[in-house]
PDB file of N, CA and C in Angstrom:
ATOM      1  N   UNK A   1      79.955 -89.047  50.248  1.00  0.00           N
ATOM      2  CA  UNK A   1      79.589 -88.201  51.349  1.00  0.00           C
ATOM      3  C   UNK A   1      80.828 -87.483  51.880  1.00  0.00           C
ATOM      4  N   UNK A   2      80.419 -86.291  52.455  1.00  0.00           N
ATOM      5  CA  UNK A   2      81.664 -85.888  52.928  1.00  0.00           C
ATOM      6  C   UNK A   2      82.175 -86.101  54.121  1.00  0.00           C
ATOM      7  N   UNK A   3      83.193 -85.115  54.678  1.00  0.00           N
ATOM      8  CA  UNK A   3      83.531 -85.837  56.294  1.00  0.00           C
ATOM      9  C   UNK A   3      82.672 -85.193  57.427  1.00  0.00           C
ATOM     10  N   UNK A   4      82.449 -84.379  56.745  1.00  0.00           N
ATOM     11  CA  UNK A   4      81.001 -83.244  57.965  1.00  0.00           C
ATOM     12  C   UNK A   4      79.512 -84.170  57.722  1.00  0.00           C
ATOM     13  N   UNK A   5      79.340 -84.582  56.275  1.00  0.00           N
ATOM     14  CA  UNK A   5      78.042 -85.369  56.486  1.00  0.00           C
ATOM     15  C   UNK A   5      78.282 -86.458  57.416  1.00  0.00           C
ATOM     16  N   UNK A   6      79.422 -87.002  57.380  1.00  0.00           N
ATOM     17  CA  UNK A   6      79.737 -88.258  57.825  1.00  0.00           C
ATOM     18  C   UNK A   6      79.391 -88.347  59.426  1.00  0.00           C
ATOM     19  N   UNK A   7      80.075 -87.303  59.949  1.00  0.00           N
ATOM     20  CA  UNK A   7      79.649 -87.032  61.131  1.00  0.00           C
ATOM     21  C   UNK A   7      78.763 -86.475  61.635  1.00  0.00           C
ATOM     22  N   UNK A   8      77.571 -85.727  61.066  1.00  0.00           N
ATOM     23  CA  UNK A   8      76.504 -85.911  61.119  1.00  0.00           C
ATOM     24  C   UNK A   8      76.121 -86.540  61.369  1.00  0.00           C
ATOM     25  N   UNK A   9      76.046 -87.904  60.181  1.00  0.00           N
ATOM     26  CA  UNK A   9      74.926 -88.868  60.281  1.00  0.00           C
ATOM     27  C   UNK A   9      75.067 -89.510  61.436  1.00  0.00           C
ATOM     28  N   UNK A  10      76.819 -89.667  61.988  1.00  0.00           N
ATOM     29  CA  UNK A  10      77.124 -90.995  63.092  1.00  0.00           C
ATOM     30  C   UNK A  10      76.396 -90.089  64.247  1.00  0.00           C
ATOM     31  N   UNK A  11      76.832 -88.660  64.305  1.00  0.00           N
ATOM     32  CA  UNK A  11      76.075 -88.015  65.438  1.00  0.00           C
ATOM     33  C   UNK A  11      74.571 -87.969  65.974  1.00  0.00           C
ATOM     34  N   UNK A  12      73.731 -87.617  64.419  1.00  0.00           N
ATOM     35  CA  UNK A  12      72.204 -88.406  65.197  1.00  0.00           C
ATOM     36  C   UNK A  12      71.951 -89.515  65.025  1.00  0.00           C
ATOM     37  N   UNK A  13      73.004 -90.625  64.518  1.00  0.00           N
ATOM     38  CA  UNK A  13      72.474 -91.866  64.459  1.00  0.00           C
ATOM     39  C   UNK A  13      72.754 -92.498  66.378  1.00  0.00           C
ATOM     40  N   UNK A  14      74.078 -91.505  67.023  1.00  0.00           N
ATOM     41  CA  UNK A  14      73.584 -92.008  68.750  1.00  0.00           C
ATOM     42  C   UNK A  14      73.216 -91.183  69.352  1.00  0.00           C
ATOM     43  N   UNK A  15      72.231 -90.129  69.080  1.00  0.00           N
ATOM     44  CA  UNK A  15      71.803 -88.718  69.865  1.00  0.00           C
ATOM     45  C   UNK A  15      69.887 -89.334  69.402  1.00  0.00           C
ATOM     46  N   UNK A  16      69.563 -90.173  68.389  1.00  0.00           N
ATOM     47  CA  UNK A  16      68.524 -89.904  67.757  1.00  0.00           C
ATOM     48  C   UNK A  16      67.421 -90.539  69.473  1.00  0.00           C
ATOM     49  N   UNK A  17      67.710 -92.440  69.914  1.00  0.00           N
ATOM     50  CA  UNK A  17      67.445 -92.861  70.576  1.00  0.00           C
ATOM     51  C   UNK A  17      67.018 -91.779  72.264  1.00  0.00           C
ATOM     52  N   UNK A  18      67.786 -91.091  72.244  1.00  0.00           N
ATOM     53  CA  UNK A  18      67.621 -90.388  73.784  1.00  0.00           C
ATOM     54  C   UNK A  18      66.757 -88.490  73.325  1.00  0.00           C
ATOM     55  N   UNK A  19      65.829 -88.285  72.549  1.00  0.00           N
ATOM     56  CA  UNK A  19      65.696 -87.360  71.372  1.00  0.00           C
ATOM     57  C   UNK A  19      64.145 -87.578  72.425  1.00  0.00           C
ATOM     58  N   UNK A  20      63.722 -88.363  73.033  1.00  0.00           N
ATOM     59  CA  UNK A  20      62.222 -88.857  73.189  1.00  0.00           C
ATOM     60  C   UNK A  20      62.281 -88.103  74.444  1.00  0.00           C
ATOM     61  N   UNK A  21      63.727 -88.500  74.919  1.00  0.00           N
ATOM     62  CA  UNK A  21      63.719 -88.561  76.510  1.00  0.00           C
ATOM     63  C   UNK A  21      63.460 -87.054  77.123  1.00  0.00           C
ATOM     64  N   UNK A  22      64.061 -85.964  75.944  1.00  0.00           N
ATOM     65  CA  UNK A  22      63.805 -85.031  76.427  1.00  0.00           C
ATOM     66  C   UNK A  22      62.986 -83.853  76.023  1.00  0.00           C
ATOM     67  N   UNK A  23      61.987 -84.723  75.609  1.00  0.00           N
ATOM     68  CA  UNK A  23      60.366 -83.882  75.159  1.00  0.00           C
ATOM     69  C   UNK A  23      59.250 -84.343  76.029  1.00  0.00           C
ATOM     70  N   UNK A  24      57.982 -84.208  75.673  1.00  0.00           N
ATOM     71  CA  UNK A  24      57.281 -84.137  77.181  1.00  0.00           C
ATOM     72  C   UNK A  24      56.452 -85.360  76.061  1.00  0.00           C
ATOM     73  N   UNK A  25      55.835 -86.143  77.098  1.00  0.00           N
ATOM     74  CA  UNK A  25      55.242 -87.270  76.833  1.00  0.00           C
ATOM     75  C   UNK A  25      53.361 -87.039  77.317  1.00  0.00           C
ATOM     76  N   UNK A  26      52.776 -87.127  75.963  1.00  0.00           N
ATOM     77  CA  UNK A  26      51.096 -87.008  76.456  1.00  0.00           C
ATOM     78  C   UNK A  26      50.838 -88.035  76.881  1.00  0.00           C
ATOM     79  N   UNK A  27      50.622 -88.016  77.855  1.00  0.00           N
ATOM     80  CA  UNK A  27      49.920 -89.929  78.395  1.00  0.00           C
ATOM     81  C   UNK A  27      48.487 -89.706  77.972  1.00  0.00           C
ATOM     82  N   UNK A  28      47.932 -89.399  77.479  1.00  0.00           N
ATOM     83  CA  UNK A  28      46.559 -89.449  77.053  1.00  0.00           C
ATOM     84  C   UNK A  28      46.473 -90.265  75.969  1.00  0.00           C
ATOM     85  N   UNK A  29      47.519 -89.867  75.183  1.00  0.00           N
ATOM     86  CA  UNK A  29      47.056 -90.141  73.667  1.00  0.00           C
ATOM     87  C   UNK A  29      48.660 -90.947  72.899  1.00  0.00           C
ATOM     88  N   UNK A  30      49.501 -90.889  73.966  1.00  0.00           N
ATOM     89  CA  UNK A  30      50.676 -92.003  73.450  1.00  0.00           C
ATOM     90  C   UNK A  30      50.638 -93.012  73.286  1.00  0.00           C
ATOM     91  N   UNK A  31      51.192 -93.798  72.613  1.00  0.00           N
ATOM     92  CA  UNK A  31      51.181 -95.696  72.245  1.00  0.00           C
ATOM     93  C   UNK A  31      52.179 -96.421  72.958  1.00  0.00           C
ATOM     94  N   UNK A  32      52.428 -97.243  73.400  1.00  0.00           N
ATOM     95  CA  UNK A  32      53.594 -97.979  74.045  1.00  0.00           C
ATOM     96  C   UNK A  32      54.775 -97.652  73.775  1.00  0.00           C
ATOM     97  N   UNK A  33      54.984 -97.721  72.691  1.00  0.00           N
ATOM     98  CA  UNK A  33      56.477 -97.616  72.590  1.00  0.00           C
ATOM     99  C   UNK A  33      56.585 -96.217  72.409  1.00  0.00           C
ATOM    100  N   UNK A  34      55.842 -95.352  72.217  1.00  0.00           N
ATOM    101  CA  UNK A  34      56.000 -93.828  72.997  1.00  0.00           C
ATOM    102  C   UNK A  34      56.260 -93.632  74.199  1.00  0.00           C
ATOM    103  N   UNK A  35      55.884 -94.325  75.396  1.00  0.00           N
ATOM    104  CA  UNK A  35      55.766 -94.286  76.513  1.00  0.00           C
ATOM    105  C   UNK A  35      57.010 -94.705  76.992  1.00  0.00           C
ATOM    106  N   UNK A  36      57.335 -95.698  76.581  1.00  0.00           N
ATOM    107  CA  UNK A  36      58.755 -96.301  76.282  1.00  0.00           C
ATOM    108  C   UNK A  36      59.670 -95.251  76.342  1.00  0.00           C
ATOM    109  N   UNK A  37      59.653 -95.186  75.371  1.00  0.00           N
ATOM    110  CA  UNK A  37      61.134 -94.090  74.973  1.00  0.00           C
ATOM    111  C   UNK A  37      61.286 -93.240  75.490  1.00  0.00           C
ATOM    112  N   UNK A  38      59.428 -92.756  75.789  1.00  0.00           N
ATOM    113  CA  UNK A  38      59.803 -91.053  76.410  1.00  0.00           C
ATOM    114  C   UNK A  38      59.715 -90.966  77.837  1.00  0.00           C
ATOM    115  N   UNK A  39      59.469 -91.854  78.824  1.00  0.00           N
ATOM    116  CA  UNK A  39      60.004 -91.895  79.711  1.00  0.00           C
ATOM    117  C   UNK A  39      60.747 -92.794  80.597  1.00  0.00           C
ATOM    118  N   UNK A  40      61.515 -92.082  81.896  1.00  0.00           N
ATOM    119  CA  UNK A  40      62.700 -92.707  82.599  1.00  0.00           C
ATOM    120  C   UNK A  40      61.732 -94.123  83.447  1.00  0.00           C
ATOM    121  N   UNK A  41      62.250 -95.257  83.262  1.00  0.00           N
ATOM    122  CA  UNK A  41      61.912 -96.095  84.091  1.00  0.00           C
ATOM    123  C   UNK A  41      60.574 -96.976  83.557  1.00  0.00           C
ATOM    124  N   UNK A  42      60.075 -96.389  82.763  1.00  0.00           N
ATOM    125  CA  UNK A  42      58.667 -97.137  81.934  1.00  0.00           C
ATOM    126  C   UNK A  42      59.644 -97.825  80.693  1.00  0.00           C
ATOM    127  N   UNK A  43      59.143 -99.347  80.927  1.00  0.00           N
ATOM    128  CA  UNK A  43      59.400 -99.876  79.689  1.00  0.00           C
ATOM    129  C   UNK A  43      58.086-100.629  78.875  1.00  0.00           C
ATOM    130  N   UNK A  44      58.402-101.273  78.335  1.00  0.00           N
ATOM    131  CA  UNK A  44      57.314-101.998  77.667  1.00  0.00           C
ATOM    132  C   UNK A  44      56.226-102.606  78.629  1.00  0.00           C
ATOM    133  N   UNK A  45      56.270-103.628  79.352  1.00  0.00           N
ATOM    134  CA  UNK A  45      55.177-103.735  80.114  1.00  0.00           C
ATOM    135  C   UNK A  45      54.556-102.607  80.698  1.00  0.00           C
ATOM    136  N   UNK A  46      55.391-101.501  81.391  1.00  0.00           N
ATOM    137  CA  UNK A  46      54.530-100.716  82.377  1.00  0.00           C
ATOM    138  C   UNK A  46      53.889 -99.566  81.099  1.00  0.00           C
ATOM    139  N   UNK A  47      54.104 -99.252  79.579  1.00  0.00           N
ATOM    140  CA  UNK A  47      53.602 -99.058  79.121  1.00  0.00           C
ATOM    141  C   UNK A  47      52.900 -99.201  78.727  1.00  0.00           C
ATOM    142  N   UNK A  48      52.454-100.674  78.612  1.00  0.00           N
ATOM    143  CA  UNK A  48      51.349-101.056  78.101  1.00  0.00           C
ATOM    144  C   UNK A  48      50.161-101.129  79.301  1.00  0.00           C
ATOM    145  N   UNK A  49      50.716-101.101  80.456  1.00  0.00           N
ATOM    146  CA  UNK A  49      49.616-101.188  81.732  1.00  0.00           C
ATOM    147  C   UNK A  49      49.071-100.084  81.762  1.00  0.00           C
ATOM    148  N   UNK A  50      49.808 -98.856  81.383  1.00  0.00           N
ATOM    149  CA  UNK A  50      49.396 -97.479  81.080  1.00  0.00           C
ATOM    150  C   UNK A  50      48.066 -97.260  79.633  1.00  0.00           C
ATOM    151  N   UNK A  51      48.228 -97.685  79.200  1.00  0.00           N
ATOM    152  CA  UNK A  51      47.244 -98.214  77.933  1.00  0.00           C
ATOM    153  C   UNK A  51      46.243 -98.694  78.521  1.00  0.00           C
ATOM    154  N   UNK A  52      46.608 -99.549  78.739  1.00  0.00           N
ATOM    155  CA  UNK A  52      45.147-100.702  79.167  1.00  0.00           C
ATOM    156  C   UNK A  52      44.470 -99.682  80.252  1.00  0.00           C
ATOM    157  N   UNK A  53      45.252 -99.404  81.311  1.00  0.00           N
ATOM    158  CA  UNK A  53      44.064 -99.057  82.297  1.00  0.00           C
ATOM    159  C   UNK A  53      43.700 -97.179  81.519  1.00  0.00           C
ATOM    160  N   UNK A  54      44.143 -97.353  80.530  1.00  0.00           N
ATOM    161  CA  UNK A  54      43.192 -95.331  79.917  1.00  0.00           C
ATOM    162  C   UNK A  54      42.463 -95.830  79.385  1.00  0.00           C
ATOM    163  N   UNK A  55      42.549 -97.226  78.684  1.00  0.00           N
ATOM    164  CA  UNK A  55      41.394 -97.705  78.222  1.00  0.00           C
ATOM    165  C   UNK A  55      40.407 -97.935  78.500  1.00  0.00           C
ATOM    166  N   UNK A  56      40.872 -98.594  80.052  1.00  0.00           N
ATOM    167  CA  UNK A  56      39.333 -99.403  80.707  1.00  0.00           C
ATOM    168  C   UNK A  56      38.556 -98.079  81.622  1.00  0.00           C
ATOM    169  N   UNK A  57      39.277 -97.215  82.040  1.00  0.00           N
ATOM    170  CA  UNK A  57      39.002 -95.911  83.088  1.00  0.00           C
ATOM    171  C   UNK A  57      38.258 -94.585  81.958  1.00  0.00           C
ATOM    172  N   UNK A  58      39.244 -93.508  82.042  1.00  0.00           N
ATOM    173  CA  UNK A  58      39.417 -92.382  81.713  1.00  0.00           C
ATOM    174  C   UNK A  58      40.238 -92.100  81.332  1.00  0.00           C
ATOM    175  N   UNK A  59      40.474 -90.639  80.712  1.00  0.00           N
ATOM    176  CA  UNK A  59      41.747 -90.102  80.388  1.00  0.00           C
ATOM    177  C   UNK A  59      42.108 -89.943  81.759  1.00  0.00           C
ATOM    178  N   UNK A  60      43.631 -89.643  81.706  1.00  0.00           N
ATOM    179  CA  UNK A  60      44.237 -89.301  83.224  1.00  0.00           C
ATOM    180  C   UNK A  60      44.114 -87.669  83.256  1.00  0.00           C
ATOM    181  N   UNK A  61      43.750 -87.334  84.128  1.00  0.00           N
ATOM    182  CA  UNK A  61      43.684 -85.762  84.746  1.00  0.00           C
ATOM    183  C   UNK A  61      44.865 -85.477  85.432  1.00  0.00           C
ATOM    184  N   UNK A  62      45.730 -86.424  86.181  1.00  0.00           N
ATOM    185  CA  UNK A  62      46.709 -86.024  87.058  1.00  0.00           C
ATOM    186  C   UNK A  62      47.685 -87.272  86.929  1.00  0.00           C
ATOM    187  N   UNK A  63      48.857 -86.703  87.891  1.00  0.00           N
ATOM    188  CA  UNK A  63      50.038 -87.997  88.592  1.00  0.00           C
ATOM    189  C   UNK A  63      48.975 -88.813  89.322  1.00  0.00           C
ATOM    190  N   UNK A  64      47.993 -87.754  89.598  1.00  0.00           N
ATOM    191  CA  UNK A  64      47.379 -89.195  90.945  1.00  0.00           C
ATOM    192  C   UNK A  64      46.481 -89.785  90.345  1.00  0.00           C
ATOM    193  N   UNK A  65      45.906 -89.774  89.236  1.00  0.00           N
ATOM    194  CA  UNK A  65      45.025 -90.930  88.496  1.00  0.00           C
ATOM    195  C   UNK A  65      46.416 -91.798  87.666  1.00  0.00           C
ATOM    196  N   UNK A  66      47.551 -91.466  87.885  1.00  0.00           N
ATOM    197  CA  UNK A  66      48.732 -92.351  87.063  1.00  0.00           C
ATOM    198  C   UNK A  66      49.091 -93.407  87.920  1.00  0.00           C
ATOM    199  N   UNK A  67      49.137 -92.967  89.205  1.00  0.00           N
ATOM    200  CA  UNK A  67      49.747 -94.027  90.294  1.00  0.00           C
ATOM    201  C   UNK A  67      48.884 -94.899  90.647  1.00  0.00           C
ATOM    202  N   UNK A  68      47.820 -94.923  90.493  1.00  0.00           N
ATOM    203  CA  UNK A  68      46.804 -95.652  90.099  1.00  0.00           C
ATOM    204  C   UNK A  68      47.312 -97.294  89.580  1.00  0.00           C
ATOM    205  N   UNK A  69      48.355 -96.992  88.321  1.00  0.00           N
ATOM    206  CA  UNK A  69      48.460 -98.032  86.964  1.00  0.00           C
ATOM    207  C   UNK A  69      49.221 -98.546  88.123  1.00  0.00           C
ATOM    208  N   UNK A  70      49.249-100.430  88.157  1.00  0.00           N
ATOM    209  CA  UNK A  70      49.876-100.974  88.659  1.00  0.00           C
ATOM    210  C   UNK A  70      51.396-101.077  88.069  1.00  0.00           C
ATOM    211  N   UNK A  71      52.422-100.611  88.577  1.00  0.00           N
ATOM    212  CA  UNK A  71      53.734-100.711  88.472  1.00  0.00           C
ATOM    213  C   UNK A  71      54.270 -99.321  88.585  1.00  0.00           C
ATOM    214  N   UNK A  72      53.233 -98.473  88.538  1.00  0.00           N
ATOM    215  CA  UNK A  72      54.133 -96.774  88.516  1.00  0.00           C
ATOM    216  C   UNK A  72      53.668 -96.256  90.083  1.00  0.00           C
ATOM    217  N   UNK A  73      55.269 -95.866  90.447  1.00  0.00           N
ATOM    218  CA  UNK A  73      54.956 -95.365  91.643  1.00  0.00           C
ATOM    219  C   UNK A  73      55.691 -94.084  91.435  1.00  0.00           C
ATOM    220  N   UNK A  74      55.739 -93.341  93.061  1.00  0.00           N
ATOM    221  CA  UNK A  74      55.560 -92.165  92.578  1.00  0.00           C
ATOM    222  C   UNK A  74      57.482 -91.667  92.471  1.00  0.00           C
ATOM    223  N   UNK A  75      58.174 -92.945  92.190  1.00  0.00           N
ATOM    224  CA  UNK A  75      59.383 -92.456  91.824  1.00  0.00           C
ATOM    225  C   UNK A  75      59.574 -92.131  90.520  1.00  0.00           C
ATOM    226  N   UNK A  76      58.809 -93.201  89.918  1.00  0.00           N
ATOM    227  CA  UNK A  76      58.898 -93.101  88.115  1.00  0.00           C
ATOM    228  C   UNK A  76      58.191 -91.347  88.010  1.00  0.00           C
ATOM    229  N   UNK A  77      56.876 -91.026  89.041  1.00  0.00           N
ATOM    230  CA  UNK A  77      56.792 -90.095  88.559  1.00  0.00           C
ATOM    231  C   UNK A  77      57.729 -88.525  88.818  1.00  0.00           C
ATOM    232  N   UNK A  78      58.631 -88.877  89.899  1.00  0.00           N
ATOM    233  CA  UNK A  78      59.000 -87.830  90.345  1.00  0.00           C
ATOM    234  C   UNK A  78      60.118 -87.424  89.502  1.00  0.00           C
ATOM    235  N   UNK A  79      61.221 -88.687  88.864  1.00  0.00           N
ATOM    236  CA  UNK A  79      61.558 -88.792  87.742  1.00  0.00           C
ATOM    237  C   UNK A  79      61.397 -88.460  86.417  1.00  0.00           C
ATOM    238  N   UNK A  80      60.052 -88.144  86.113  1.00  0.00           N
ATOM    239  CA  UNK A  80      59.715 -88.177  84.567  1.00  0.00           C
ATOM    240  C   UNK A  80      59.099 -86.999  85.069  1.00  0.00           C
ATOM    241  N   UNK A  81      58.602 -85.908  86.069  1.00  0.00           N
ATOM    242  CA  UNK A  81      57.964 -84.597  86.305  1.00  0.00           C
ATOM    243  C   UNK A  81      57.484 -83.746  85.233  1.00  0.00           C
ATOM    244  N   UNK A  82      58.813 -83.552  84.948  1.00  0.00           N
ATOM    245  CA  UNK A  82      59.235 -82.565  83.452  1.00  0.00           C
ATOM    246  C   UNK A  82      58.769 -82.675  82.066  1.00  0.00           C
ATOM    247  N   UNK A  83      58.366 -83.789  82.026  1.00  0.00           N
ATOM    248  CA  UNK A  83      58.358 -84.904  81.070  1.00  0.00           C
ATOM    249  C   UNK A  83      56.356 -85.010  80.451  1.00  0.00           C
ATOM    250  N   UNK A  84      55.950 -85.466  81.803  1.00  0.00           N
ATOM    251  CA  UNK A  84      54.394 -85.941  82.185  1.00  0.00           C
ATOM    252  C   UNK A  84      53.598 -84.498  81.083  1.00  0.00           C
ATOM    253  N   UNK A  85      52.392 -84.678  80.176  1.00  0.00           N
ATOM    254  CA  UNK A  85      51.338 -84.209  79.798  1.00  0.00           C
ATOM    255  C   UNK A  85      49.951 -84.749  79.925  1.00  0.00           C
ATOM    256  N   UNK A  86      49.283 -83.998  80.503  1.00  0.00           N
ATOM    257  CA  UNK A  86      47.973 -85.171  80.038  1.00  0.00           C
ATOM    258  C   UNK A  86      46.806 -83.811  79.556  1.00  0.00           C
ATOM    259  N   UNK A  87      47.226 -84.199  78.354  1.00  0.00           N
ATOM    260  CA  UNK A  87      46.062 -83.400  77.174  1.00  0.00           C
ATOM    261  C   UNK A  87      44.781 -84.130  77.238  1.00  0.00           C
ATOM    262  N   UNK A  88      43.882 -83.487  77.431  1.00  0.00           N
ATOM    263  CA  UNK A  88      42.448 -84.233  77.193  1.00  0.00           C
ATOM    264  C   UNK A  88      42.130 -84.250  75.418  1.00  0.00           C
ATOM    265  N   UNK A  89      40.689 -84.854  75.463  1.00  0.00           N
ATOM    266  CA  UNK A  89      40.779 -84.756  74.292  1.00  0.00           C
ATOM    267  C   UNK A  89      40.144 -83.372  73.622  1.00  0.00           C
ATOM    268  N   UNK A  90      39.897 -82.655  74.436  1.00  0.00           N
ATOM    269  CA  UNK A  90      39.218 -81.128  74.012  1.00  0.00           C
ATOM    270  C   UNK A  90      40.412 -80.320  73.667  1.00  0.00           C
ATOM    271  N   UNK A  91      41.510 -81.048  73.680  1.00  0.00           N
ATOM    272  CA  UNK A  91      42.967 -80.557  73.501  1.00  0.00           C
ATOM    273  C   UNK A  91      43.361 -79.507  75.002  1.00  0.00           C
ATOM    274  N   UNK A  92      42.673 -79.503  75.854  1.00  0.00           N
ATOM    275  CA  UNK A  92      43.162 -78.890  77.198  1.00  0.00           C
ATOM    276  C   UNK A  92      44.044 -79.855  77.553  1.00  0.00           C
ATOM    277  N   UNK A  93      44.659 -78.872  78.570  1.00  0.00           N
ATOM    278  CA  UNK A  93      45.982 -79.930  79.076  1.00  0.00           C
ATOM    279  C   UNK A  93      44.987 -79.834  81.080  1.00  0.00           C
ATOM    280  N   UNK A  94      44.762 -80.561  81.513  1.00  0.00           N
ATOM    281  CA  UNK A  94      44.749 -80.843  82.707  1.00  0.00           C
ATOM    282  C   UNK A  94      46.196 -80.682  83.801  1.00  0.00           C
ATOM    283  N   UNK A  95      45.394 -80.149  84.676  1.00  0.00           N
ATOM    284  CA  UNK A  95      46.899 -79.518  85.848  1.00  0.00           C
ATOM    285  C   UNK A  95      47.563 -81.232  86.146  1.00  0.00           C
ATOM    286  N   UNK A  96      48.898 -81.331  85.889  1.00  0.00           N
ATOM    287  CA  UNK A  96      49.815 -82.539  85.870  1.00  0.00           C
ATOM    288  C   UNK A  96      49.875 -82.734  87.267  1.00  0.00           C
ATOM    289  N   UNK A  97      49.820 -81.687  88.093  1.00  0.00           N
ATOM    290  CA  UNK A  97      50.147 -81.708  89.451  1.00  0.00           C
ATOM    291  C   UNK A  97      49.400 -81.282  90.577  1.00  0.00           C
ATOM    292  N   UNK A  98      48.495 -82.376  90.951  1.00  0.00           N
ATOM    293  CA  UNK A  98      47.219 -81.989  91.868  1.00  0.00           C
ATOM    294  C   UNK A  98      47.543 -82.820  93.322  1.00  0.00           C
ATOM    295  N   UNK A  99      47.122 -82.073  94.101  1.00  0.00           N
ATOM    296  CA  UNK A  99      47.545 -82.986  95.408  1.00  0.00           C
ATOM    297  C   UNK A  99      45.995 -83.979  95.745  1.00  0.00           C
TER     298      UNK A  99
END
């Protein structure tokens, strides 16, 4: 390999991990460890609480059917703003931000 591949590879091998953080996350249709990665302050449990309750409810329409999930309040969401999608499944995206 050469010395430009070399540094390449080391370059997205520590750029690859934080790659999630700054794309937008569908909470409709993400899996845990999507949820994980792609946003600030959700880890594994509160991802998976995010799961369970789209499961047992609805898709989410808003932040305010999110704050809902026990453990997300509205710092995680004010945090992750930029971040938040919620695609239905008609592939519409629902307004993220409803009062």
């Amino acid at each position: 390999m050469t010395k430009h591949a070399l540094y390449l590879v080391f370059f997205l091998a520590l750029t690859a991990p934080f790659s999630a953080l700054a794309g937008e996350v569908d909470i409709n249709h993400a899996d845990p460890a999507t949820l994980a990665a792609g946003l600030s302050g959700v880890g594994k449990a509160r991802a998976e609480a995010i799961v369970a309750y789209r499961a047992e409810h609805a898709p989410f329409r808003s932040t305010q059917d999110l704050l809902k999930v026990k453990g997300i309040g509205q710092s995680i969401i004010d945090r992750n703003a930029d971040r938040l999608r919620f695609v239905l499944d008609d592939n519409t995206r629902a307004a993220a931000h409803q009062p």
